[in-house]
PDB file of N, CA and C in Angstrom:
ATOM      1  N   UNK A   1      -8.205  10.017  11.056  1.00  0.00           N
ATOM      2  CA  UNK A   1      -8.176   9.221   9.850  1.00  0.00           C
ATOM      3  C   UNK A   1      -6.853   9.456   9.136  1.00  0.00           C
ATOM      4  N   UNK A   2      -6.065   8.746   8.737  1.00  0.00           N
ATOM      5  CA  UNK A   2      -4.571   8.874   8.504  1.00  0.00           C
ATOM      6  C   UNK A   2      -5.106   8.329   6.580  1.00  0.00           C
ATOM      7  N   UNK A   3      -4.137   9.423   5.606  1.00  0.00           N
ATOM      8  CA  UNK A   3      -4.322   9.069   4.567  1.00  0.00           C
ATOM      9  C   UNK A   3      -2.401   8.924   3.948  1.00  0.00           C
ATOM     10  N   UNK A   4      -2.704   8.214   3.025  1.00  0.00           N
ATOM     11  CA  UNK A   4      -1.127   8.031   2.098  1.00  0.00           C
ATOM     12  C   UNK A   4      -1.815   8.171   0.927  1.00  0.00           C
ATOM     13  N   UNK A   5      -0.658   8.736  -0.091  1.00  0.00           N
ATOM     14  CA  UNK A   5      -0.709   8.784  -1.349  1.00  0.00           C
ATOM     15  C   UNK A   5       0.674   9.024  -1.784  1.00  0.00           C
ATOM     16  N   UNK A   6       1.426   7.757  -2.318  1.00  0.00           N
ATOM     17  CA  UNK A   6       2.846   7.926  -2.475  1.00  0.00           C
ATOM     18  C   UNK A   6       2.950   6.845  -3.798  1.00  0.00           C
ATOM     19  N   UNK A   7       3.841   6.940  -4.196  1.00  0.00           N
ATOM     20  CA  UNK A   7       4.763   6.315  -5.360  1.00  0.00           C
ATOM     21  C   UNK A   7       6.421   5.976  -4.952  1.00  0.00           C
ATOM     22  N   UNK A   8       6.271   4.617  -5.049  1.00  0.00           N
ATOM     23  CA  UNK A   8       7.904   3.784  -5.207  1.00  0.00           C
ATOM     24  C   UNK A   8       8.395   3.498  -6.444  1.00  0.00           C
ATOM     25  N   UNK A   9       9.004   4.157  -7.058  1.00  0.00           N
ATOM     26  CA  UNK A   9       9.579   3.176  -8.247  1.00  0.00           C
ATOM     27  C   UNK A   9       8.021   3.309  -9.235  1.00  0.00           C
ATOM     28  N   UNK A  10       7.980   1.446  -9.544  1.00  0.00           N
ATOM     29  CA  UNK A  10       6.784   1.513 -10.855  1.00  0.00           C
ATOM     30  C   UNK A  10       5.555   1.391  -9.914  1.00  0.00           C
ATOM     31  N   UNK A  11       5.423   1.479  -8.615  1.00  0.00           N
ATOM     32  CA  UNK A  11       4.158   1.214  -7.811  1.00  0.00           C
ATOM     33  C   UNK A  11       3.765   2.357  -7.220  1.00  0.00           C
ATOM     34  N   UNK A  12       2.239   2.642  -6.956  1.00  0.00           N
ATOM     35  CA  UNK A  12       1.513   3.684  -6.411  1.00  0.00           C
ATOM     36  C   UNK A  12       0.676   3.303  -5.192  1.00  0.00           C
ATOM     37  N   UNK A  13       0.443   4.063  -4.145  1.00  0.00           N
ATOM     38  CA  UNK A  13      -0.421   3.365  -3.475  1.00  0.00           C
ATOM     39  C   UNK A  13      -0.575   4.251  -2.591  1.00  0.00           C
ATOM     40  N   UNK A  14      -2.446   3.989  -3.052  1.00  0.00           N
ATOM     41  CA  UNK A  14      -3.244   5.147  -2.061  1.00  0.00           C
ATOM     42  C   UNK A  14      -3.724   4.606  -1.593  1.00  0.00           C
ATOM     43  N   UNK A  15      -4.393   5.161  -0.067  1.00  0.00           N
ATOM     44  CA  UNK A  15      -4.887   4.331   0.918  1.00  0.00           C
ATOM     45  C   UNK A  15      -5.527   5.572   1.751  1.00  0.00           C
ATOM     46  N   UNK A  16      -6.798   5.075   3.041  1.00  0.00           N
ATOM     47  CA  UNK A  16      -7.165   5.662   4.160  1.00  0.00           C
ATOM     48  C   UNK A  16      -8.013   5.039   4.993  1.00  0.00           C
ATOM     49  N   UNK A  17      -7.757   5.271   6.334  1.00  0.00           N
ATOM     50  CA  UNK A  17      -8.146   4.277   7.234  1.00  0.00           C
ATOM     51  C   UNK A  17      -9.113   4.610   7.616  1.00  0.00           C
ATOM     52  N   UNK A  18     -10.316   4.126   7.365  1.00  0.00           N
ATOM     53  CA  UNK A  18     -11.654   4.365   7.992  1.00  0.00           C
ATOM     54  C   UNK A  18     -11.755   3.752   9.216  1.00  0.00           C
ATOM     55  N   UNK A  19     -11.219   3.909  10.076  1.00  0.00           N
ATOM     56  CA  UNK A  19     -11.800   3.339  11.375  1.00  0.00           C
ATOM     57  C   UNK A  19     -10.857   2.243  11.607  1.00  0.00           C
ATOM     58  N   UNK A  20     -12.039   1.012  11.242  1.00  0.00           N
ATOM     59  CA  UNK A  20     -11.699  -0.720  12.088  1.00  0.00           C
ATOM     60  C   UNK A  20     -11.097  -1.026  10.106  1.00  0.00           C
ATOM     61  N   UNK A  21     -11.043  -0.462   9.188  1.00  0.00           N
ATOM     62  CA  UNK A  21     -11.096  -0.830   7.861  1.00  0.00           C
ATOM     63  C   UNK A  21     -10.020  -0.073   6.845  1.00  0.00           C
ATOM     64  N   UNK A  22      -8.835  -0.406   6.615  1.00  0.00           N
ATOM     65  CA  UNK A  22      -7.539   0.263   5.339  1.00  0.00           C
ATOM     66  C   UNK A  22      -8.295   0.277   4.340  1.00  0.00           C
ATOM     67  N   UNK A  23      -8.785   1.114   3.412  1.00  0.00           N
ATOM     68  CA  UNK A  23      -9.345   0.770   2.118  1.00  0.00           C
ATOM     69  C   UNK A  23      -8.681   1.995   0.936  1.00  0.00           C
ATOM     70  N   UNK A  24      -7.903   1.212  -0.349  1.00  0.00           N
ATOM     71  CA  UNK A  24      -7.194   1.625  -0.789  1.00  0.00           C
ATOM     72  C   UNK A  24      -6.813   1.009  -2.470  1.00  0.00           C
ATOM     73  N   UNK A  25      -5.976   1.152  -2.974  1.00  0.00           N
ATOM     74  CA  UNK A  25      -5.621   0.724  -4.283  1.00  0.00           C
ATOM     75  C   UNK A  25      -3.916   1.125  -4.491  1.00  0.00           C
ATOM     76  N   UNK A  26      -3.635  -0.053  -5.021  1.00  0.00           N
ATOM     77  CA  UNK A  26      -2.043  -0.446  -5.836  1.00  0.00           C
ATOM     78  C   UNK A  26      -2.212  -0.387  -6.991  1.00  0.00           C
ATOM     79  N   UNK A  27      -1.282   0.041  -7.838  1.00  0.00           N
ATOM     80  CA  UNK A  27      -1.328   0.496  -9.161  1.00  0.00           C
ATOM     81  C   UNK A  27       0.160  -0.175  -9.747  1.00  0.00           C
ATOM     82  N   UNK A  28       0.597  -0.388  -9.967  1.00  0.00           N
ATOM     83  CA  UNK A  28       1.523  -0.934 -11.144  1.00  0.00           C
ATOM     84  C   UNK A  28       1.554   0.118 -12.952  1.00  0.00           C
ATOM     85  N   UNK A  29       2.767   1.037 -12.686  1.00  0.00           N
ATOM     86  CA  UNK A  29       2.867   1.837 -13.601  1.00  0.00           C
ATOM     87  C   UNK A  29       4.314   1.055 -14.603  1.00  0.00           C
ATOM     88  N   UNK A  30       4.151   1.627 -15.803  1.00  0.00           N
ATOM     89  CA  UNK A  30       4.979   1.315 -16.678  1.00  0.00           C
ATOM     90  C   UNK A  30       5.940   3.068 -16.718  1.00  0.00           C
ATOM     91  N   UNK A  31       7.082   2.918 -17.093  1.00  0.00           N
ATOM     92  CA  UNK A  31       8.499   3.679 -17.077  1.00  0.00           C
ATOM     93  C   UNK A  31       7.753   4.932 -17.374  1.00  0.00           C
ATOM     94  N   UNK A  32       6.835   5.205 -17.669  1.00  0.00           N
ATOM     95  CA  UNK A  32       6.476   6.580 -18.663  1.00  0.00           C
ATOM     96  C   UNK A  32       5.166   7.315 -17.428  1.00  0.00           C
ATOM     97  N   UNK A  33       4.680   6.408 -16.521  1.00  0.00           N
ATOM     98  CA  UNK A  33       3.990   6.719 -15.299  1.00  0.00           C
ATOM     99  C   UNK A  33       2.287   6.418 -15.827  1.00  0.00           C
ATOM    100  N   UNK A  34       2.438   5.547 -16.964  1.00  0.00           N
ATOM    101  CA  UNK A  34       0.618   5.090 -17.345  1.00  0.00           C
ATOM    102  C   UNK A  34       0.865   4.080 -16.608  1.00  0.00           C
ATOM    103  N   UNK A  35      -0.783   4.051 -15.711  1.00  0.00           N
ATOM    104  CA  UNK A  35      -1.014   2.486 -15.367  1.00  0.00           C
ATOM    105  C   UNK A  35      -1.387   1.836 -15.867  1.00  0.00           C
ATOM    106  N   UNK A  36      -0.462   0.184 -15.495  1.00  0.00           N
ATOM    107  CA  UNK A  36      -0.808  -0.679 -16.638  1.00  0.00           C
ATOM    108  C   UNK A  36      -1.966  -1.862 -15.362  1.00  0.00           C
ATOM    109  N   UNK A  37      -2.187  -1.860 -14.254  1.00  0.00           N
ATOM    110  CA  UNK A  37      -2.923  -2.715 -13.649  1.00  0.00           C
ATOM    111  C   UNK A  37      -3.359  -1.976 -12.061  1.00  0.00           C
ATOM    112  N   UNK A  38      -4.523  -2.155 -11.585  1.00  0.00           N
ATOM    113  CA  UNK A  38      -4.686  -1.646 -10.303  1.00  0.00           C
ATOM    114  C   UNK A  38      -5.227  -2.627  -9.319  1.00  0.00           C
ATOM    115  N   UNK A  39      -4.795  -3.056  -8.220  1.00  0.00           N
ATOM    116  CA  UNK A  39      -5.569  -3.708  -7.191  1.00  0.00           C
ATOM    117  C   UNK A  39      -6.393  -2.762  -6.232  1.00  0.00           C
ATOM    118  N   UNK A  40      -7.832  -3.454  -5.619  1.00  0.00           N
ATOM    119  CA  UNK A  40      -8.137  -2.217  -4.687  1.00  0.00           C
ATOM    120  C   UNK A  40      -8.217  -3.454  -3.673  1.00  0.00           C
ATOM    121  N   UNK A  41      -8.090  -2.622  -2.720  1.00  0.00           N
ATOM    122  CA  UNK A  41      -8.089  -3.725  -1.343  1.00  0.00           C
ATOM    123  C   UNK A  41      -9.064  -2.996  -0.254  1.00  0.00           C
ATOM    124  N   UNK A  42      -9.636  -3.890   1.002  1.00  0.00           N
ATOM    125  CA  UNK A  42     -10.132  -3.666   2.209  1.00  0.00           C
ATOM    126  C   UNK A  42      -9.361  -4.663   3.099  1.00  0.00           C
ATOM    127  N   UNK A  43      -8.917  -3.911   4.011  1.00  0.00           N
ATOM    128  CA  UNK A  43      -7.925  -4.859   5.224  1.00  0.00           C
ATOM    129  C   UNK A  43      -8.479  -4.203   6.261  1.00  0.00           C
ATOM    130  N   UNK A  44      -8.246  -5.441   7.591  1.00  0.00           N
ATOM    131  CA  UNK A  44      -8.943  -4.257   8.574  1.00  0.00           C
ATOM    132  C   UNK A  44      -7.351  -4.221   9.615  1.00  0.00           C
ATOM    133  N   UNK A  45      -5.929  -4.484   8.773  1.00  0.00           N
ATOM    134  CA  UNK A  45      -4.775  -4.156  10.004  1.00  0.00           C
ATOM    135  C   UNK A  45      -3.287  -3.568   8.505  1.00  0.00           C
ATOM    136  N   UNK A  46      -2.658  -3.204   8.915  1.00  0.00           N
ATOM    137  CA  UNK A  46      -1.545  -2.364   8.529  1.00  0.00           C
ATOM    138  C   UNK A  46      -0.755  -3.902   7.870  1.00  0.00           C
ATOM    139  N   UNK A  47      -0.818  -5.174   8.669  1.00  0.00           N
ATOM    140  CA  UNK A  47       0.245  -6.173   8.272  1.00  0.00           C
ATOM    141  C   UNK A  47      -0.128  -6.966   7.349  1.00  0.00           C
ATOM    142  N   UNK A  48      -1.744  -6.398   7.028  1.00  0.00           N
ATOM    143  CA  UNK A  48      -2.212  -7.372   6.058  1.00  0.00           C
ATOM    144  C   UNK A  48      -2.746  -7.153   5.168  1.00  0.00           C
ATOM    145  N   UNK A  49      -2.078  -5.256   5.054  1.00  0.00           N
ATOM    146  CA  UNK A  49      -2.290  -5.034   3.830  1.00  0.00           C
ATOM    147  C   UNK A  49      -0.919  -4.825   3.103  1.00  0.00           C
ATOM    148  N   UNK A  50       0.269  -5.185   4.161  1.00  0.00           N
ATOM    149  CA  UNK A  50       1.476  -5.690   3.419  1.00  0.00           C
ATOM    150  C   UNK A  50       1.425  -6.857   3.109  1.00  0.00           C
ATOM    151  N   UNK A  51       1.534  -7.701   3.854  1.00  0.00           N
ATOM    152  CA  UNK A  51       1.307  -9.086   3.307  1.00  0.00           C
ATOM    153  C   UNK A  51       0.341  -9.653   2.144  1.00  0.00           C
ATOM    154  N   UNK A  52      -0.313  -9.253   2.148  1.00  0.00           N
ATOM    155  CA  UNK A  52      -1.819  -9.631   1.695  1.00  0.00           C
ATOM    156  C   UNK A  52      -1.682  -8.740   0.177  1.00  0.00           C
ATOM    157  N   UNK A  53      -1.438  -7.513   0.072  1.00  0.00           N
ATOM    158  CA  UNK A  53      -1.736  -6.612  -1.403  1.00  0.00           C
ATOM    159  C   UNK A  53      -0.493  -6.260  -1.678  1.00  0.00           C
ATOM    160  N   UNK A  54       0.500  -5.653  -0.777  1.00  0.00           N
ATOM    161  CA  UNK A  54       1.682  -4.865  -1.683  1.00  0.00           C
ATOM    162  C   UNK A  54       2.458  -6.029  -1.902  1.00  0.00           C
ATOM    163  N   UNK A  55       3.497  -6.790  -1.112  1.00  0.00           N
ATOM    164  CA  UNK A  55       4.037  -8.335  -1.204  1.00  0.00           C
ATOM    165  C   UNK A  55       4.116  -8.837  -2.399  1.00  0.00           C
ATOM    166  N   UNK A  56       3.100  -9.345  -2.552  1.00  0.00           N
ATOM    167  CA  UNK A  56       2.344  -9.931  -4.224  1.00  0.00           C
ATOM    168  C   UNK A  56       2.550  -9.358  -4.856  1.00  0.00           C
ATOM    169  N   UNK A  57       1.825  -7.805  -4.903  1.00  0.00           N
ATOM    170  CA  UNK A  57       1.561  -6.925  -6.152  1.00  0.00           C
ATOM    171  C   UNK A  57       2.984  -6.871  -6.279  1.00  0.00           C
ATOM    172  N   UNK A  58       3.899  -6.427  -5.451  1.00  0.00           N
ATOM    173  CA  UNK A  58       5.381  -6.433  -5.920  1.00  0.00           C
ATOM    174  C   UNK A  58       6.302  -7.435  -6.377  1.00  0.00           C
ATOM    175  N   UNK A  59       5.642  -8.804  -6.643  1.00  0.00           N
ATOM    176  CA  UNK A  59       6.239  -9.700  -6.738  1.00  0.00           C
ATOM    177  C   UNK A  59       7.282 -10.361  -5.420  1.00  0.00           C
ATOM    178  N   UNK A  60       6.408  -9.915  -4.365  1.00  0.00           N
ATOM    179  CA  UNK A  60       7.337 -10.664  -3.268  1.00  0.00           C
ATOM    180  C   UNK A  60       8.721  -9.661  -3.239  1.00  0.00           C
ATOM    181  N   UNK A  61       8.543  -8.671  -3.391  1.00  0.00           N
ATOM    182  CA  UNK A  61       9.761  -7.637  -2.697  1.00  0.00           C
ATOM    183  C   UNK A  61       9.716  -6.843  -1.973  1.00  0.00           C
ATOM    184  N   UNK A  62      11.129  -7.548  -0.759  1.00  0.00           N
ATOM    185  CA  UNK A  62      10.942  -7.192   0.132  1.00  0.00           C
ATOM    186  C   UNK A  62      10.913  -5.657   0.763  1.00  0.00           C
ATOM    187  N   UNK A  63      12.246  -5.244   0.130  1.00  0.00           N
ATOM    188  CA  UNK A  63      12.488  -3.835   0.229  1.00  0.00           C
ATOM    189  C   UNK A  63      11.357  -2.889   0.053  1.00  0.00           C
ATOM    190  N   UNK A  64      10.379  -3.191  -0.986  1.00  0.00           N
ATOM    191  CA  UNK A  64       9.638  -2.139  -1.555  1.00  0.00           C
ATOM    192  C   UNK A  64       8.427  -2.125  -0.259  1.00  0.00           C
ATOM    193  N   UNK A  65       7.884  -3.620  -0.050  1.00  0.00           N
ATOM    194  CA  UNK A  65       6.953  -3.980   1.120  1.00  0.00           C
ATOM    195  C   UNK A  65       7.047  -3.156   2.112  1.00  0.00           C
ATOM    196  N   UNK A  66       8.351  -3.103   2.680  1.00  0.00           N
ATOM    197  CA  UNK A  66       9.068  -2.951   3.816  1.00  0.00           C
ATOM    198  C   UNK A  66       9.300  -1.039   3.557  1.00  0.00           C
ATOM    199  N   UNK A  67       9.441  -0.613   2.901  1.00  0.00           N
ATOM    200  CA  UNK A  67       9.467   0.653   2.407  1.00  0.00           C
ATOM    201  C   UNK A  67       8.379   1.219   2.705  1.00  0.00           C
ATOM    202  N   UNK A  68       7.317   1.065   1.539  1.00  0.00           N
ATOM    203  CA  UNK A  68       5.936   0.963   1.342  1.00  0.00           C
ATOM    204  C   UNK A  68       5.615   1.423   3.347  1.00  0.00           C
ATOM    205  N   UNK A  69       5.177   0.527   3.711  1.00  0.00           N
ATOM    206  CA  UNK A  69       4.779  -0.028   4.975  1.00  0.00           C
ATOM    207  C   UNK A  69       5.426   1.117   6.055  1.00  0.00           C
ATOM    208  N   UNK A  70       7.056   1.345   5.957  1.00  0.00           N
ATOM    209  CA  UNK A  70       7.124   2.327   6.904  1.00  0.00           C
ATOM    210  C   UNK A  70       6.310   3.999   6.743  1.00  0.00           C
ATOM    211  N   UNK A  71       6.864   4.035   5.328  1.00  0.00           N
ATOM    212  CA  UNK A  71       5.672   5.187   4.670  1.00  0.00           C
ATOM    213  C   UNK A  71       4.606   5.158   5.377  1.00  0.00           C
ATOM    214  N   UNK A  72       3.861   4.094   5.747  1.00  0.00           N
ATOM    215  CA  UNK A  72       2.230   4.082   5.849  1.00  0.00           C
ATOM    216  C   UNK A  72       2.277   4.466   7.579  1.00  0.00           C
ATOM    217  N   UNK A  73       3.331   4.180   8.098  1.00  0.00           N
ATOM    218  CA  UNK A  73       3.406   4.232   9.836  1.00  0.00           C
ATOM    219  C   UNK A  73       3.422   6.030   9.856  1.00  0.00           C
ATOM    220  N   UNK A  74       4.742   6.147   8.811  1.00  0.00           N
ATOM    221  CA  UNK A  74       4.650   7.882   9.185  1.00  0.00           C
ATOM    222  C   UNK A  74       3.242   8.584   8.683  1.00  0.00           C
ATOM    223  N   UNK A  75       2.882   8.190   8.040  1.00  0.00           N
ATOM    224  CA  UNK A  75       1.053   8.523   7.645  1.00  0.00           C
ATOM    225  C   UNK A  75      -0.081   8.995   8.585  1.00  0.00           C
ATOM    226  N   UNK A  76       0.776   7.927   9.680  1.00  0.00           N
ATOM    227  CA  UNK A  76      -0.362   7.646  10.967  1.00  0.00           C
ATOM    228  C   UNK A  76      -0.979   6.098  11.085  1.00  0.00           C
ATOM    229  N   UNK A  77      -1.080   5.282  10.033  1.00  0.00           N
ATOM    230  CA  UNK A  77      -1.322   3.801   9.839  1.00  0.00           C
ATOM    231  C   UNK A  77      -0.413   3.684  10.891  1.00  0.00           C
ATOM    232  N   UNK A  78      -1.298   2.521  11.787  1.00  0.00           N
ATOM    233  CA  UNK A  78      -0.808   1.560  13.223  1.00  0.00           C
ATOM    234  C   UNK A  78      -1.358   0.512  13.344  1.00  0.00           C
ATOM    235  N   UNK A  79      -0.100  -0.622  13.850  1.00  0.00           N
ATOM    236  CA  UNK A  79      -0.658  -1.751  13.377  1.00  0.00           C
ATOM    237  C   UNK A  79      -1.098  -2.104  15.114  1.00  0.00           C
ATOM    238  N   UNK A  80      -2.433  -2.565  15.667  1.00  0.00           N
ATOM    239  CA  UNK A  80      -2.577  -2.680  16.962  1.00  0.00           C
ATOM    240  C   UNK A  80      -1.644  -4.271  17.551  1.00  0.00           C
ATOM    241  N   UNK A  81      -1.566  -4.103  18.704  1.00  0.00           N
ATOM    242  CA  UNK A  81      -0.858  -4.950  19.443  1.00  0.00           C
ATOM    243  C   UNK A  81      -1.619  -6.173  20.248  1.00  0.00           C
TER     244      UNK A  81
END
């Protein structure tokens, strides 16, 4: 079972893979580290819980997505083929 718990910038995001199922939460912090909004998500693949929750929650940025996401590979998160 592969877990993350990391912070980018104003975003947080914890996560752990139960199995066939990512289940986790995005947070959106303000400069001072209070959260000001949280998403929780269930995905059952690694690309669609970039696409699908961080993407958006970041306003469509890419870098952070793309950041985010490698984080989650060194975790142990794998996206199957």
């Amino acid at each position: 079972m592969s877990t993350i718990n990391t912070s980018m910038g104003r975003y947080s995001l914890k996560a752990k893979n139960r199995g066939d199922l990512i289940k986790g939460s995005i947070a959106i912090n303000d400069e001072g580290g209070t959260q000001l909004c949280k998403q929780e998500f269930e995905e059952h693949y690694l690309d669609d819980v970039v696409n699908n929750v961080i993407y958006p929650v970041t306003g469509g940025n890419r870098y952070i997505a793309r950041a985010l996401r490698e984080q989650m590979i060194k975790a142990g998160f794998e996206q199957p083929h």
